[in-house]
PDB file of N, CA and C in Angstrom:
ATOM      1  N   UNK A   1      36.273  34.737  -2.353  1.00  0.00           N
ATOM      2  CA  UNK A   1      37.289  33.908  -1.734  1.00  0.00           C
ATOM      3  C   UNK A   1      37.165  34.082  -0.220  1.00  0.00           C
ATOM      4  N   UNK A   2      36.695  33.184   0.214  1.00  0.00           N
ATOM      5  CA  UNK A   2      36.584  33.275   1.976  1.00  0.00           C
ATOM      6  C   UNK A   2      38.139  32.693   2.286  1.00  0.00           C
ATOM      7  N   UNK A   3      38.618  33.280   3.666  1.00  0.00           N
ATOM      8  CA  UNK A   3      39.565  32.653   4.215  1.00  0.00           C
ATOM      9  C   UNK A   3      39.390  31.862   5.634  1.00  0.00           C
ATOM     10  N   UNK A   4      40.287  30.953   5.788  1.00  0.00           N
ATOM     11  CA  UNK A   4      39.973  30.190   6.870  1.00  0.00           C
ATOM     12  C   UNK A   4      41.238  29.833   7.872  1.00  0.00           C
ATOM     13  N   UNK A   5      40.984  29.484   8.950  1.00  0.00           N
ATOM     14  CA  UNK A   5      42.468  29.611   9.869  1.00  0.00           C
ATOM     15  C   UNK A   5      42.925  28.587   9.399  1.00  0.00           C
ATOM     16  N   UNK A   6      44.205  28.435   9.656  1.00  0.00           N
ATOM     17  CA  UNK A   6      45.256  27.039   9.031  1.00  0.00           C
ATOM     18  C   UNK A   6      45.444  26.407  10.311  1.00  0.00           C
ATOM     19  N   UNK A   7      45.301  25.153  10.026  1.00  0.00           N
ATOM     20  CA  UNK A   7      45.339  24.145  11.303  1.00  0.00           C
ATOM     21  C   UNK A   7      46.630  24.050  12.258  1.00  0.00           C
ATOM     22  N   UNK A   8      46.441  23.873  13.016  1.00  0.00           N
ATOM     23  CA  UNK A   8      47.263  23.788  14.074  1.00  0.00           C
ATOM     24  C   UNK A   8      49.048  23.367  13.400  1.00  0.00           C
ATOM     25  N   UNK A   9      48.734  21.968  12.689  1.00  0.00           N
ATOM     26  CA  UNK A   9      49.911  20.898  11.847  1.00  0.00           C
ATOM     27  C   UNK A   9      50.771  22.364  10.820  1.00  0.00           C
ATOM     28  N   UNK A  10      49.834  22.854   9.951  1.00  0.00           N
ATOM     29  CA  UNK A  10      50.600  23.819   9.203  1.00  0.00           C
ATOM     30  C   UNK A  10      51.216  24.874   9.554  1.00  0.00           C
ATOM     31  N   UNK A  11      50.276  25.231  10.847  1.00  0.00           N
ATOM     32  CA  UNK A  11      50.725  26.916  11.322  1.00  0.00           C
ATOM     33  C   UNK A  11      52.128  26.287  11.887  1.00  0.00           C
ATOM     34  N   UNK A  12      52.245  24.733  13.464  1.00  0.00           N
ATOM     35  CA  UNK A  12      53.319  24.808  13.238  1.00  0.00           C
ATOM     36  C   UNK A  12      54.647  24.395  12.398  1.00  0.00           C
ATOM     37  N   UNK A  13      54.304  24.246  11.324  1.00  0.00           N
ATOM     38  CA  UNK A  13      55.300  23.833  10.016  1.00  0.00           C
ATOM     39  C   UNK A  13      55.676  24.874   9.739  1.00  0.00           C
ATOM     40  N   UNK A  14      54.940  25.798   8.996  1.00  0.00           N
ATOM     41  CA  UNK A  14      55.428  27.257   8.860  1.00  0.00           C
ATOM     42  C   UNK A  14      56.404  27.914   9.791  1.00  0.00           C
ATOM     43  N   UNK A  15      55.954  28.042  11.393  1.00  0.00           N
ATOM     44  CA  UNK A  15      56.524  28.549  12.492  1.00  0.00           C
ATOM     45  C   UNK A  15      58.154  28.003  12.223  1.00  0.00           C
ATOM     46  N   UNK A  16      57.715  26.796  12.468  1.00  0.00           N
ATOM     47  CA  UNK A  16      59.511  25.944  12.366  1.00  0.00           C
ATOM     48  C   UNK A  16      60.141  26.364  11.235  1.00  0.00           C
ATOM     49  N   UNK A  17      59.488  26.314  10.086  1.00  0.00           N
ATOM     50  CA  UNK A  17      60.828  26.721   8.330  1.00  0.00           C
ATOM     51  C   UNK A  17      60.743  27.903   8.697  1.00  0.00           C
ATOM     52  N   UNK A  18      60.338  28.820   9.453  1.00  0.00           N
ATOM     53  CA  UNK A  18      60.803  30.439   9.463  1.00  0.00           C
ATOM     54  C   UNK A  18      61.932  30.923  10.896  1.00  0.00           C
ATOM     55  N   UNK A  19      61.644  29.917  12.069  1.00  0.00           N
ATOM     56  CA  UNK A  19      62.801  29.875  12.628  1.00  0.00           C
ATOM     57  C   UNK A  19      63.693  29.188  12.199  1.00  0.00           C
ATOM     58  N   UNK A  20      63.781  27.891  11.393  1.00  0.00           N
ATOM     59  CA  UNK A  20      65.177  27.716  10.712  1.00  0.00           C
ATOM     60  C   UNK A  20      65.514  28.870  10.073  1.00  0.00           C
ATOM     61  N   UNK A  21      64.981  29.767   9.426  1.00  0.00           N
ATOM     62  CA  UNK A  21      65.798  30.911   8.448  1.00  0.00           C
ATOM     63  C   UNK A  21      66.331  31.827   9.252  1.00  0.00           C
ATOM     64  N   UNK A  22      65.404  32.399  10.435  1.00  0.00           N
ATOM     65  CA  UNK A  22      66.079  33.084  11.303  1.00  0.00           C
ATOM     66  C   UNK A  22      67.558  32.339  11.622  1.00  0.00           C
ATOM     67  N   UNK A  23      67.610  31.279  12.067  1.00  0.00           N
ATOM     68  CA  UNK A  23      68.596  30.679  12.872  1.00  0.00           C
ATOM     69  C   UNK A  23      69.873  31.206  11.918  1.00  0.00           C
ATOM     70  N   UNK A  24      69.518  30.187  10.307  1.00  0.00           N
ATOM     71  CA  UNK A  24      70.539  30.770   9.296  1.00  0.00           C
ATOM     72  C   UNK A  24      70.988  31.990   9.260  1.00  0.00           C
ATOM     73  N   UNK A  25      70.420  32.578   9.459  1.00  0.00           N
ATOM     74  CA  UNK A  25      70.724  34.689   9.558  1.00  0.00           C
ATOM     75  C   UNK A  25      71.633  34.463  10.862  1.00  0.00           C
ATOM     76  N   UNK A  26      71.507  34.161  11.706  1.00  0.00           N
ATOM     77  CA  UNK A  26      72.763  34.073  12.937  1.00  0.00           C
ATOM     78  C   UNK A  26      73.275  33.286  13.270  1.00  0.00           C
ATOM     79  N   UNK A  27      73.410  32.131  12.250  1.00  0.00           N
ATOM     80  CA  UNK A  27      74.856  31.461  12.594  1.00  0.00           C
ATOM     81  C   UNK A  27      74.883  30.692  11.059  1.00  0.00           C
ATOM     82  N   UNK A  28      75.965  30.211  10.861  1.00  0.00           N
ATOM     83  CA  UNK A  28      76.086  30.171   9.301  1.00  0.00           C
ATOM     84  C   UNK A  28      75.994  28.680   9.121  1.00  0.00           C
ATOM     85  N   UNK A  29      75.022  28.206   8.513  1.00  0.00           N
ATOM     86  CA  UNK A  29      74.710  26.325   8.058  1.00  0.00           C
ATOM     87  C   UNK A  29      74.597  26.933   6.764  1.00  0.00           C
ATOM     88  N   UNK A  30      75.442  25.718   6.040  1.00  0.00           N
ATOM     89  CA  UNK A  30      75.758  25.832   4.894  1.00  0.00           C
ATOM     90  C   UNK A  30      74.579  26.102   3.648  1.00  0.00           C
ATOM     91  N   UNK A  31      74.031  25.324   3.796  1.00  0.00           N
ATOM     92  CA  UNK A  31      72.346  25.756   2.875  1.00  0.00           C
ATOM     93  C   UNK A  31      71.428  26.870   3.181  1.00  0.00           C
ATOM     94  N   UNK A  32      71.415  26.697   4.599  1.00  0.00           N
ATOM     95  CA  UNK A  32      70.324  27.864   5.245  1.00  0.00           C
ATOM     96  C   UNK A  32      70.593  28.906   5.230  1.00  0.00           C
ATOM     97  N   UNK A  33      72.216  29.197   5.292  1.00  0.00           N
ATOM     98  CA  UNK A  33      72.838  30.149   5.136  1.00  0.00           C
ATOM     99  C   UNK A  33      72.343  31.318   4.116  1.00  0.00           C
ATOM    100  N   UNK A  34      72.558  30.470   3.120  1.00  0.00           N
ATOM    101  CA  UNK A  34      72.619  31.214   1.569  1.00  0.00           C
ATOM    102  C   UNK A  34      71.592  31.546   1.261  1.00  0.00           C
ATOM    103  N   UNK A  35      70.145  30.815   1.498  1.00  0.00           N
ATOM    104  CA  UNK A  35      69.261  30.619   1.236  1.00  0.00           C
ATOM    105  C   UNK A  35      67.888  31.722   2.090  1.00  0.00           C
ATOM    106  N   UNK A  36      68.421  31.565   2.953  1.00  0.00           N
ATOM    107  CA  UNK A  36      67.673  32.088   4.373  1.00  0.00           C
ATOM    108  C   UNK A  36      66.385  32.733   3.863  1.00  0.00           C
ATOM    109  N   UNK A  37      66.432  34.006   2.853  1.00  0.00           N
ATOM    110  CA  UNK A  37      65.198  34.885   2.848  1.00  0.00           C
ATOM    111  C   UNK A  37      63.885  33.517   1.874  1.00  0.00           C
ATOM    112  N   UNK A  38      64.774  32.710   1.071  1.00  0.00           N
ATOM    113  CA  UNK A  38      63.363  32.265   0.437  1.00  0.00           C
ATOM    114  C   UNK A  38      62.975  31.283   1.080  1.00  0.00           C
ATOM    115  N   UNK A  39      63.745  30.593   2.272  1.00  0.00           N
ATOM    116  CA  UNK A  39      63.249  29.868   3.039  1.00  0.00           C
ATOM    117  C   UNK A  39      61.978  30.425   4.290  1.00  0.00           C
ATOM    118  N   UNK A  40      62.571  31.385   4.306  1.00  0.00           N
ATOM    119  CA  UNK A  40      61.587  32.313   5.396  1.00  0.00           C
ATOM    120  C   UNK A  40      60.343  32.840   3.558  1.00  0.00           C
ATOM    121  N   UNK A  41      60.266  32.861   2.763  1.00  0.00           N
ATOM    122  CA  UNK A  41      59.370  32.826   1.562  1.00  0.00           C
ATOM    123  C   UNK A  41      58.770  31.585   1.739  1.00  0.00           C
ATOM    124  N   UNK A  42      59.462  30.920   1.841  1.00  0.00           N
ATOM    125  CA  UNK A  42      58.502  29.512   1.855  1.00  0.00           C
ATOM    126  C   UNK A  42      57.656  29.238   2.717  1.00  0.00           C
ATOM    127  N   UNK A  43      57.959  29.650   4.024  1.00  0.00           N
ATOM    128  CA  UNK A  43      57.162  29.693   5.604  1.00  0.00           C
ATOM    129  C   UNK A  43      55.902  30.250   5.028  1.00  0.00           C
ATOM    130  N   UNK A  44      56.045  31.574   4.464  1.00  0.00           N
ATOM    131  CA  UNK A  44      55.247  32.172   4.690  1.00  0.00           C
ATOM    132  C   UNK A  44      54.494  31.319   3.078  1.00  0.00           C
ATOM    133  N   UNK A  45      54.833  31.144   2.440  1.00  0.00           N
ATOM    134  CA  UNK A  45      53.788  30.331   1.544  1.00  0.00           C
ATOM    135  C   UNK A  45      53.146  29.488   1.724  1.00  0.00           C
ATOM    136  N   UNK A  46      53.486  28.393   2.627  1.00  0.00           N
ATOM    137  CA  UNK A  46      53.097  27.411   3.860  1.00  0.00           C
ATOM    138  C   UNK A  46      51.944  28.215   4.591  1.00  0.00           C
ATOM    139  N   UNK A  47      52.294  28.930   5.204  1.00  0.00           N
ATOM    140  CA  UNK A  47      51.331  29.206   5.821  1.00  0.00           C
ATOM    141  C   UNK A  47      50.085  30.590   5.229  1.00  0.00           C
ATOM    142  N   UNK A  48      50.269  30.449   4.085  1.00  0.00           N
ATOM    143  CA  UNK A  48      48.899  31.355   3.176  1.00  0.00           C
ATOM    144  C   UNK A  48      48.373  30.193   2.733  1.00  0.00           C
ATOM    145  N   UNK A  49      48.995  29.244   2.343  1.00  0.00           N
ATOM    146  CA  UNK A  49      48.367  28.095   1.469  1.00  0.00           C
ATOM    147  C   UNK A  49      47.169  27.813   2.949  1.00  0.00           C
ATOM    148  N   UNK A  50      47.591  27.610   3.538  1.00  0.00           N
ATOM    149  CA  UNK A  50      47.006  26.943   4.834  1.00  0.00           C
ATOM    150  C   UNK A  50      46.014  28.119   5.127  1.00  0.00           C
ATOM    151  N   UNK A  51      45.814  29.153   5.312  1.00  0.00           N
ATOM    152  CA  UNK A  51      44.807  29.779   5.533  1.00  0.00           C
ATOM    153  C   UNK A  51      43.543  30.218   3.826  1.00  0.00           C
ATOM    154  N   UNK A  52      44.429  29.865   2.749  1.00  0.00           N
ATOM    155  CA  UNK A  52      43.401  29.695   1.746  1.00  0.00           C
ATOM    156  C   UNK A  52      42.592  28.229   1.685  1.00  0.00           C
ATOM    157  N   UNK A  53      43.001  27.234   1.899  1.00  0.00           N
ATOM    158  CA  UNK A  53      42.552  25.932   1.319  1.00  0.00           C
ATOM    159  C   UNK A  53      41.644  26.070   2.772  1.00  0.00           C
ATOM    160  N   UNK A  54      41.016  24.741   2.472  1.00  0.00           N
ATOM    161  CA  UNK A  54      39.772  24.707   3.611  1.00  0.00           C
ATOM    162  C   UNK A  54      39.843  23.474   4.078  1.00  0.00           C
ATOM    163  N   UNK A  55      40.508  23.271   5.273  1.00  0.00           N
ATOM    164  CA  UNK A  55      40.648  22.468   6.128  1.00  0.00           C
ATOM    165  C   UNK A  55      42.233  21.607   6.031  1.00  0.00           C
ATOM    166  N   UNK A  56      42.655  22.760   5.669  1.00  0.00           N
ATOM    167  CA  UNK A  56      44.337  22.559   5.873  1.00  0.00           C
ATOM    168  C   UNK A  56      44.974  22.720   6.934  1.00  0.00           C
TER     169      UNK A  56
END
């Protein structure tokens, strides 16, 4: 399994859904709120997907 860098588009997609979760952790939005750690899970799934696939 080779790995490869994740393109610019995903890394910043990831970046953004993991500062929304931060944000949720310090100030309270109703979804993000509750949710926060698997949203910051999701970032980071976003951005493994993106460094496994090849030319993501």
């Amino acid at each position: 399994m080779t790995l490869n860098a994740p393109s610019q588009v995903v890394f910043i997609i990831a970046v953004i859904i993991a500062i929304i979760a931060v944000i949720g952790v310090l100030v309270t939005i109703p979804f993000v709120s509750a949710y926060a750690f698997w949203i910051l899970v999701l970032a980071f799934i976003v951005l493994a997907g993106g460094v496994l696939m090849k030319g993501a």
